[in-house]
N, C-alpha and C. Protein backbone atom coordinates (compact mmCIF):
# COMPACT_ATOMS: atom_id res chain seq x y z
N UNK A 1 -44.26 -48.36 -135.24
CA UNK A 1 -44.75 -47.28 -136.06
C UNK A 1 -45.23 -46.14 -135.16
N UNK A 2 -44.97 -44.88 -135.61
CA UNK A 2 -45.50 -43.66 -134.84
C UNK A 2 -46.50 -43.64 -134.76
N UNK A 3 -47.43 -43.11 -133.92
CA UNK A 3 -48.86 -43.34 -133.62
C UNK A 3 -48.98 -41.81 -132.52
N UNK A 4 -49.95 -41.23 -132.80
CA UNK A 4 -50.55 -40.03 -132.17
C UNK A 4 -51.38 -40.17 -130.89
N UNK A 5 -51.18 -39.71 -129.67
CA UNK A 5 -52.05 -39.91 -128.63
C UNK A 5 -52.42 -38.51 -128.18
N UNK A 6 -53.67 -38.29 -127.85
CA UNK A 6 -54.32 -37.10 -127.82
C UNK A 6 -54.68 -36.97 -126.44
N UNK A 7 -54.88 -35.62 -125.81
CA UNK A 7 -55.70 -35.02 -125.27
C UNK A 7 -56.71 -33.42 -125.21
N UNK A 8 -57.87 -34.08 -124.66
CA UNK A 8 -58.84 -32.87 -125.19
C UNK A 8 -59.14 -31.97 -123.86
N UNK A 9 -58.79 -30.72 -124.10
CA UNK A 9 -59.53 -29.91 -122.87
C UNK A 9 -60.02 -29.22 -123.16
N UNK A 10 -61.30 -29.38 -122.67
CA UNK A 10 -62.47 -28.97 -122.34
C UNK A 10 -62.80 -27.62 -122.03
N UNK A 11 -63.61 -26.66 -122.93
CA UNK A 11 -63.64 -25.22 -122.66
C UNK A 11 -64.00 -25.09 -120.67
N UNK A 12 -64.93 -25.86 -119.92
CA UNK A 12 -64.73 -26.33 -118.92
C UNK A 12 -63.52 -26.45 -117.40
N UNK A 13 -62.59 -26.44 -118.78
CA UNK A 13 -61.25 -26.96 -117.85
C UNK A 13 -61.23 -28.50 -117.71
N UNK A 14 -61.96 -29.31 -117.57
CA UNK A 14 -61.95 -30.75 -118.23
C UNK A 14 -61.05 -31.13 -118.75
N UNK A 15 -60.58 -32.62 -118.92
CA UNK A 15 -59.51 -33.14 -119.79
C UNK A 15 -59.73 -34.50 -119.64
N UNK A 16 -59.64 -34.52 -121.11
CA UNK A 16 -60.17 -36.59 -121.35
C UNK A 16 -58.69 -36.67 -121.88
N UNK A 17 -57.78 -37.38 -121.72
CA UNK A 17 -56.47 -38.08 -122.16
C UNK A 17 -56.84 -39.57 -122.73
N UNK A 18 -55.74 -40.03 -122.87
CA UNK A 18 -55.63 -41.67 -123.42
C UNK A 18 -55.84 -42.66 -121.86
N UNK A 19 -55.70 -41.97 -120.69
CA UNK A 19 -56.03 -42.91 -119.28
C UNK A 19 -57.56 -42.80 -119.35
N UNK A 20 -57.74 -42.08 -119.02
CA UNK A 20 -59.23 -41.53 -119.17
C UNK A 20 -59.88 -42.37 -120.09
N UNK A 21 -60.45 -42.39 -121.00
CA UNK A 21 -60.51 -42.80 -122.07
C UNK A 21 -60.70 -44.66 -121.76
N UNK A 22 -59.60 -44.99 -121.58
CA UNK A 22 -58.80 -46.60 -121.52
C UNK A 22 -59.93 -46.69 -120.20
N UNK A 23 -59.91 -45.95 -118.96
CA UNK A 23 -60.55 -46.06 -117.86
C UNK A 23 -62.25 -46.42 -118.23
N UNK A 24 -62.99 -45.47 -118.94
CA UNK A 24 -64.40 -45.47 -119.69
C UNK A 24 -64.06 -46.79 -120.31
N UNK A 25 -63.49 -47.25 -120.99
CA UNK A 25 -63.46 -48.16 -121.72
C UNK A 25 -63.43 -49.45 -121.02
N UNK A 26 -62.53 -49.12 -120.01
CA UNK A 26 -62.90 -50.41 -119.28
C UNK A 26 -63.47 -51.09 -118.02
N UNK A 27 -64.49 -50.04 -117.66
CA UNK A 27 -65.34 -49.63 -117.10
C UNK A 27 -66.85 -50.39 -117.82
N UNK A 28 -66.91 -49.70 -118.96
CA UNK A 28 -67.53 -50.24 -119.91
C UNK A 28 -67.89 -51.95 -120.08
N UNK A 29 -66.84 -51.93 -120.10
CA UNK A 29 -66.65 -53.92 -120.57
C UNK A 29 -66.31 -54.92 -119.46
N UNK A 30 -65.58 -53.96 -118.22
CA UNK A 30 -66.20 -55.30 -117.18
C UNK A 30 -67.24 -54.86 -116.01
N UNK A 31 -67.68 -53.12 -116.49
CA UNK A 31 -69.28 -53.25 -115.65
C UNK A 31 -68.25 -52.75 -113.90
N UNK A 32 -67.43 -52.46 -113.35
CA UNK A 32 -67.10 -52.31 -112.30
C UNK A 32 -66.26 -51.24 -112.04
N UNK A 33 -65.73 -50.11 -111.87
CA UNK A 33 -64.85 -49.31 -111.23
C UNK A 33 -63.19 -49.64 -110.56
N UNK A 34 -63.44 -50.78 -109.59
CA UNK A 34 -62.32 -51.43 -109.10
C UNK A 34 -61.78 -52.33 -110.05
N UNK A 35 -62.46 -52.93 -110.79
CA UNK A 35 -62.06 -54.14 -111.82
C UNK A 35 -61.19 -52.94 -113.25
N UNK A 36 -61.84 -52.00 -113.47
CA UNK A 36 -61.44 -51.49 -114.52
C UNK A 36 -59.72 -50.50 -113.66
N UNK A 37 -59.73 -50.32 -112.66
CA UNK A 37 -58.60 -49.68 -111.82
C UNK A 37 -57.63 -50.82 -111.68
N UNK A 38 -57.84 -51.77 -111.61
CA UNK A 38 -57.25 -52.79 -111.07
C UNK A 38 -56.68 -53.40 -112.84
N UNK A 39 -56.77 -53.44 -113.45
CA UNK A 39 -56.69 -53.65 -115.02
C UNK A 39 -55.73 -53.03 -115.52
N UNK A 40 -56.15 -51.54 -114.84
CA UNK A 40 -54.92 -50.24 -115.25
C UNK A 40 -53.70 -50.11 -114.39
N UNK A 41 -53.69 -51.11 -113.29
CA UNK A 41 -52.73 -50.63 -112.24
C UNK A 41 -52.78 -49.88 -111.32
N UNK A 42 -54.03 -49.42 -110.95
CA UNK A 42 -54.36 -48.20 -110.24
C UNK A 42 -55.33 -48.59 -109.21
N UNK A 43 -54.82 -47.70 -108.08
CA UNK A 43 -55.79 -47.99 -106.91
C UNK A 43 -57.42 -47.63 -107.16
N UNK A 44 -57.85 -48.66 -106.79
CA UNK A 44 -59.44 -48.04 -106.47
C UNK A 44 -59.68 -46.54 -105.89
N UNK A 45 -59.28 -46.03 -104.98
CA UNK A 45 -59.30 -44.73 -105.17
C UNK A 45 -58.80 -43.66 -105.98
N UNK A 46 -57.84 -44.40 -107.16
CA UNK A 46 -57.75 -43.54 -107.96
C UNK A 46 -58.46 -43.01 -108.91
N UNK A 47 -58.71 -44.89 -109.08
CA UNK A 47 -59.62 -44.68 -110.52
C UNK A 47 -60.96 -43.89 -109.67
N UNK A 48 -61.37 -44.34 -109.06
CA UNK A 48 -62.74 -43.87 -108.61
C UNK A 48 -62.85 -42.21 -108.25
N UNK A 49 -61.65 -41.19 -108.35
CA UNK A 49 -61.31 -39.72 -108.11
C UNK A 49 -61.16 -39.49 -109.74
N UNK A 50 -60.85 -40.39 -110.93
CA UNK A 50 -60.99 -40.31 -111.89
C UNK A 50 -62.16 -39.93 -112.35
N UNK A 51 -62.90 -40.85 -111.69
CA UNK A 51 -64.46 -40.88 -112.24
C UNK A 51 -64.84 -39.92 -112.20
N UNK A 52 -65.04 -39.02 -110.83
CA UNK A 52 -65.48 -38.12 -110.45
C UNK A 52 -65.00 -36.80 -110.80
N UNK A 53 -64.11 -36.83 -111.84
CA UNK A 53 -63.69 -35.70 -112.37
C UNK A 53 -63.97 -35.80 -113.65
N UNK A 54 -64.20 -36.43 -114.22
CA UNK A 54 -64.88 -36.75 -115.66
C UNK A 54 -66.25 -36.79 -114.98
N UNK A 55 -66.71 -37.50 -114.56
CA UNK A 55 -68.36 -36.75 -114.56
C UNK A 55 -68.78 -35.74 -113.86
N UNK A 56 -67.35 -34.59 -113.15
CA UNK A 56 -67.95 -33.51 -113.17
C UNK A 56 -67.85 -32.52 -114.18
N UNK A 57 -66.75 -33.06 -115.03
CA UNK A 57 -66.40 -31.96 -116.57
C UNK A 57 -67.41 -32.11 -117.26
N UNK A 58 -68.87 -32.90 -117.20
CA UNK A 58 -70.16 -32.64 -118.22
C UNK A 58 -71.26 -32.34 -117.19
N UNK A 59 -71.93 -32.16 -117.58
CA UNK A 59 -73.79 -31.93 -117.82
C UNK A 59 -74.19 -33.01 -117.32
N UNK A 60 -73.83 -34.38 -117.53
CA UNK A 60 -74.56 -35.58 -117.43
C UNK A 60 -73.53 -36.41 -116.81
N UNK A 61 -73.81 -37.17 -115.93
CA UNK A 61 -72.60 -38.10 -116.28
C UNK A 61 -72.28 -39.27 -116.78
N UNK A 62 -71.54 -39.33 -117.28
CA UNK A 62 -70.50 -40.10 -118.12
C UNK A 62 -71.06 -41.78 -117.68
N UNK A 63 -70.14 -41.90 -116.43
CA UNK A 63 -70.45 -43.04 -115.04
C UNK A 63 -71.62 -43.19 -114.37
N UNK A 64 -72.41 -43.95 -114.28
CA UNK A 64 -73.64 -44.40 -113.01
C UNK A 64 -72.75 -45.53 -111.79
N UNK A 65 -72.40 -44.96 -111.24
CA UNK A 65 -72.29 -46.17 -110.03
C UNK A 65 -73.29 -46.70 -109.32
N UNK A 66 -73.35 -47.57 -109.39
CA UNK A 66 -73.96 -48.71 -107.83
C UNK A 66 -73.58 -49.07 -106.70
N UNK A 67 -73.96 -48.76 -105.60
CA UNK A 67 -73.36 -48.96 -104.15
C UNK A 67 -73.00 -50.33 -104.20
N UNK A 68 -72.07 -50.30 -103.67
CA UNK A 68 -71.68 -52.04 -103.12
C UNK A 68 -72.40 -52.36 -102.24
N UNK A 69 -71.78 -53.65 -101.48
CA UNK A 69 -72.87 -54.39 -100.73
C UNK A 69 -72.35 -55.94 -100.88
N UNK A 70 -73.52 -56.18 -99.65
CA UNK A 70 -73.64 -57.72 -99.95
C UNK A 70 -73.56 -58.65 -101.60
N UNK A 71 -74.48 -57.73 -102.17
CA UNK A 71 -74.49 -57.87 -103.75
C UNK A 71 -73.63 -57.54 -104.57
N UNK A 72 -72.55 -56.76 -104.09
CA UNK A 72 -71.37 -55.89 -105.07
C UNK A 72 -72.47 -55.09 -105.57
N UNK A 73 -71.15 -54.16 -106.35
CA UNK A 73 -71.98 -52.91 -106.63
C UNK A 73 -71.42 -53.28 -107.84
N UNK A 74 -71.38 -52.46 -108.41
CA UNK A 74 -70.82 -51.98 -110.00
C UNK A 74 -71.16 -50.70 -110.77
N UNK A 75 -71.03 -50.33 -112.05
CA UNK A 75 -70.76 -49.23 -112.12
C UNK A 75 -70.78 -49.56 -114.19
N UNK A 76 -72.01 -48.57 -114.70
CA UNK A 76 -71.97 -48.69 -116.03
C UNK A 76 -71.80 -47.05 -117.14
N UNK A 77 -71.21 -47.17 -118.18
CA UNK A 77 -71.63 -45.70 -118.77
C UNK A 77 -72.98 -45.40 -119.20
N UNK A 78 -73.22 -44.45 -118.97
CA UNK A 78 -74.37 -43.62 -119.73
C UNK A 78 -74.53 -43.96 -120.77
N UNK A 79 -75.53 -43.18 -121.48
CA UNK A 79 -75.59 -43.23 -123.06
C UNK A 79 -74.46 -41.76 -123.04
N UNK A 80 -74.36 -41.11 -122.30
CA UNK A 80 -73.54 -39.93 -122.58
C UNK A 80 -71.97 -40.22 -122.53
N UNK A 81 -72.05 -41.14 -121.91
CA UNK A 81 -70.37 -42.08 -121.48
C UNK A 81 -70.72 -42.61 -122.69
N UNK A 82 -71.27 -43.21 -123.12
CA UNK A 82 -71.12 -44.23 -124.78
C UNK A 82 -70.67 -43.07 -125.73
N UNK A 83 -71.72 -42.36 -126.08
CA UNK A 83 -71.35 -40.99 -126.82
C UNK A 83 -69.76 -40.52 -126.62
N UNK A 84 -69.52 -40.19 -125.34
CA UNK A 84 -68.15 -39.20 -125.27
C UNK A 84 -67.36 -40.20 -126.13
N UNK A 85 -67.35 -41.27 -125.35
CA UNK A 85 -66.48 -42.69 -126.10
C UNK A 85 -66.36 -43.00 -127.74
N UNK A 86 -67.43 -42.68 -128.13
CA UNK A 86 -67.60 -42.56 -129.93
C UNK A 86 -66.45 -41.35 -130.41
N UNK A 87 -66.90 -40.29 -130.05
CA UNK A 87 -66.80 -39.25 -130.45
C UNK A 87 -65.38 -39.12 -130.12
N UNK A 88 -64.26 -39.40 -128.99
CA UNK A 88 -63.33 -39.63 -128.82
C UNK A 88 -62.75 -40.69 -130.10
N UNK A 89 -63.51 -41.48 -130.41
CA UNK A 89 -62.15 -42.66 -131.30
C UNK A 89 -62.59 -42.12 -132.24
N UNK A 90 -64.31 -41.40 -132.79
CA UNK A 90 -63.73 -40.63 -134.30
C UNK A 90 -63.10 -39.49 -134.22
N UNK A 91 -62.57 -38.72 -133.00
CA UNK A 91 -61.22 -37.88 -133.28
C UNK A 91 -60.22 -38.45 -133.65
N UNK A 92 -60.30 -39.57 -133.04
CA UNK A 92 -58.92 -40.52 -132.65
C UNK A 92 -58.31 -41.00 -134.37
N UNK A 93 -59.51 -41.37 -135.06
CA UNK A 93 -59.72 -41.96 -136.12
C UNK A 93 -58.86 -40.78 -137.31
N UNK A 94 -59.96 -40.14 -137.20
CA UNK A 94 -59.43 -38.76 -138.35
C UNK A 94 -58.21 -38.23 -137.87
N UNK A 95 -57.61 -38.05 -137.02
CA UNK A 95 -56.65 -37.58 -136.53
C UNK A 95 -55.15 -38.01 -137.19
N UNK A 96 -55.76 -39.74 -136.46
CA UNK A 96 -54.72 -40.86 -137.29
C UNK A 96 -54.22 -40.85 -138.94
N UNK A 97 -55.34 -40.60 -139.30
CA UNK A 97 -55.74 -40.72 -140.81
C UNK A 97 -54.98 -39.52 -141.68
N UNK A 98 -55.76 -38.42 -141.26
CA UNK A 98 -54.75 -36.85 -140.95
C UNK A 98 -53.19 -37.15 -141.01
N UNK A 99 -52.67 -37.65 -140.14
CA UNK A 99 -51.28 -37.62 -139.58
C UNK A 99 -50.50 -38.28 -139.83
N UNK A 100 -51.05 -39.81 -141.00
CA UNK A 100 -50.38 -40.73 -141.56
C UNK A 100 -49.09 -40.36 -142.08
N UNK A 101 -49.13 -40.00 -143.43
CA UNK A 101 -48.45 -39.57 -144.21
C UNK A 101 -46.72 -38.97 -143.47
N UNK A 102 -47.35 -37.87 -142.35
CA UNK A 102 -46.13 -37.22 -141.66
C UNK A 102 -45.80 -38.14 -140.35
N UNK A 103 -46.46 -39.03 -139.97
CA UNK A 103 -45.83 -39.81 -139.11
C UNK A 103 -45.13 -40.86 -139.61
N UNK A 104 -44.89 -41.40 -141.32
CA UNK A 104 -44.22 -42.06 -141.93
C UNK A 104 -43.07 -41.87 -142.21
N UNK A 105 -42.88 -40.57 -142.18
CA UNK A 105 -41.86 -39.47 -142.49
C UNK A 105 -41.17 -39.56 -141.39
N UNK A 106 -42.00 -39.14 -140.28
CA UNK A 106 -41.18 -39.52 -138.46
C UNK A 106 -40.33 -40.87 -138.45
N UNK A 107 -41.25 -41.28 -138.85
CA UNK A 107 -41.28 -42.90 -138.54
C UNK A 107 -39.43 -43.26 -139.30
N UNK A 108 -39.39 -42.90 -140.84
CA UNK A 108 -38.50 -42.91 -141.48
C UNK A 108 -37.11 -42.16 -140.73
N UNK A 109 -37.74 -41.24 -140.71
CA UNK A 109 -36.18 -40.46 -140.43
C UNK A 109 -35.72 -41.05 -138.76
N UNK A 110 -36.81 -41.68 -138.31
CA UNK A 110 -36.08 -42.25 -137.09
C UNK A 110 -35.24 -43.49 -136.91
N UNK A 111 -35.74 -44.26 -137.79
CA UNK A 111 -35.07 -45.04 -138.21
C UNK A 111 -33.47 -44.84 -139.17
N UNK A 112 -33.62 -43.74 -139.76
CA UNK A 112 -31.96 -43.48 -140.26
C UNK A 112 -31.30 -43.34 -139.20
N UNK A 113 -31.85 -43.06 -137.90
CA UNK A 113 -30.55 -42.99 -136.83
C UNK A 113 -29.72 -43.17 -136.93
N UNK A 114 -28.24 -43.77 -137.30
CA UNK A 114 -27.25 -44.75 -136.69
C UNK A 114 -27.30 -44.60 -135.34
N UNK A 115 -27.02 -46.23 -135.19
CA UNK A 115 -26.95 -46.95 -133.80
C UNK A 115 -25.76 -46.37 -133.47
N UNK A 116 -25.30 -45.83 -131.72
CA UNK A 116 -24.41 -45.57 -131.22
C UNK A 116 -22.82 -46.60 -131.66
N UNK A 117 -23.37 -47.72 -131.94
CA UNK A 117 -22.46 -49.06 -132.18
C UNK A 117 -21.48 -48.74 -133.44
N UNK A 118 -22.22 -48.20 -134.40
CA UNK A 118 -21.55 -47.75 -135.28
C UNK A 118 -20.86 -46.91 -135.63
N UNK A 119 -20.93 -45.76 -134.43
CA UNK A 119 -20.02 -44.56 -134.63
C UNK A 119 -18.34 -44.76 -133.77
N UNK A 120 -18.25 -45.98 -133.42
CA UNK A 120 -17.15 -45.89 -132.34
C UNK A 120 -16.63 -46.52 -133.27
């Protein structure tokens, strides 16, 4: 089924996408930076140049890291990282909801295709 994926930029110049996003998210739930990069396929320095560009597109940031160490470090959202995160899936939400109807329509007429198989 067709499904809508968004990105938002930021009067800022900022931009939260669907990586972004997935990154906070899973950041979020296993508490680490490398663990949430490593999840996505992505080098620890990526994700972690990620970070740092999302928490320089706000006021607050998003991410708190913890130095590593003997102890490991890790790395949790804000309440402002929780927030962005809300406020992202109720775009995400209404958007969907919004767009049903004409992505059924997509959805339909893509399916009338004929298969290449059938035209020979």
């Amino acid at each position: 089924m067709a499904h809508l994926s968004f990105r938002v930029d930021l009067a800022t110049g900022g931009r939260l996408g669907p990586g972004k996003r997935r990154l906070l998210q899973l950041i979020d739930d296993l508490g680490s930076i490398s663990a949430a990069g490593r999840s996505m396929g992505m080098s620890y320095r990526r994700a972690w140049l990620l970070v740092e560009e999302v928490n320089g597109a706000f006021r607050e940031p998003l991410v708190e890291k913890a130095p590593g160490g003997s102890g490991g470090g890790g790395a949790a959202l804000t309440s402002a990282g929780r927030d962005v995160l809300a406020w992202l899936a109720d775009i995400d939400t209404r958007a969907q909801a919004a767009a049903a109807a004409s992505l059924k329509r997509l959805d339909a007429l893509a399916a009338a295709k004929p298969d290449s198989a059938s035209r020979k």
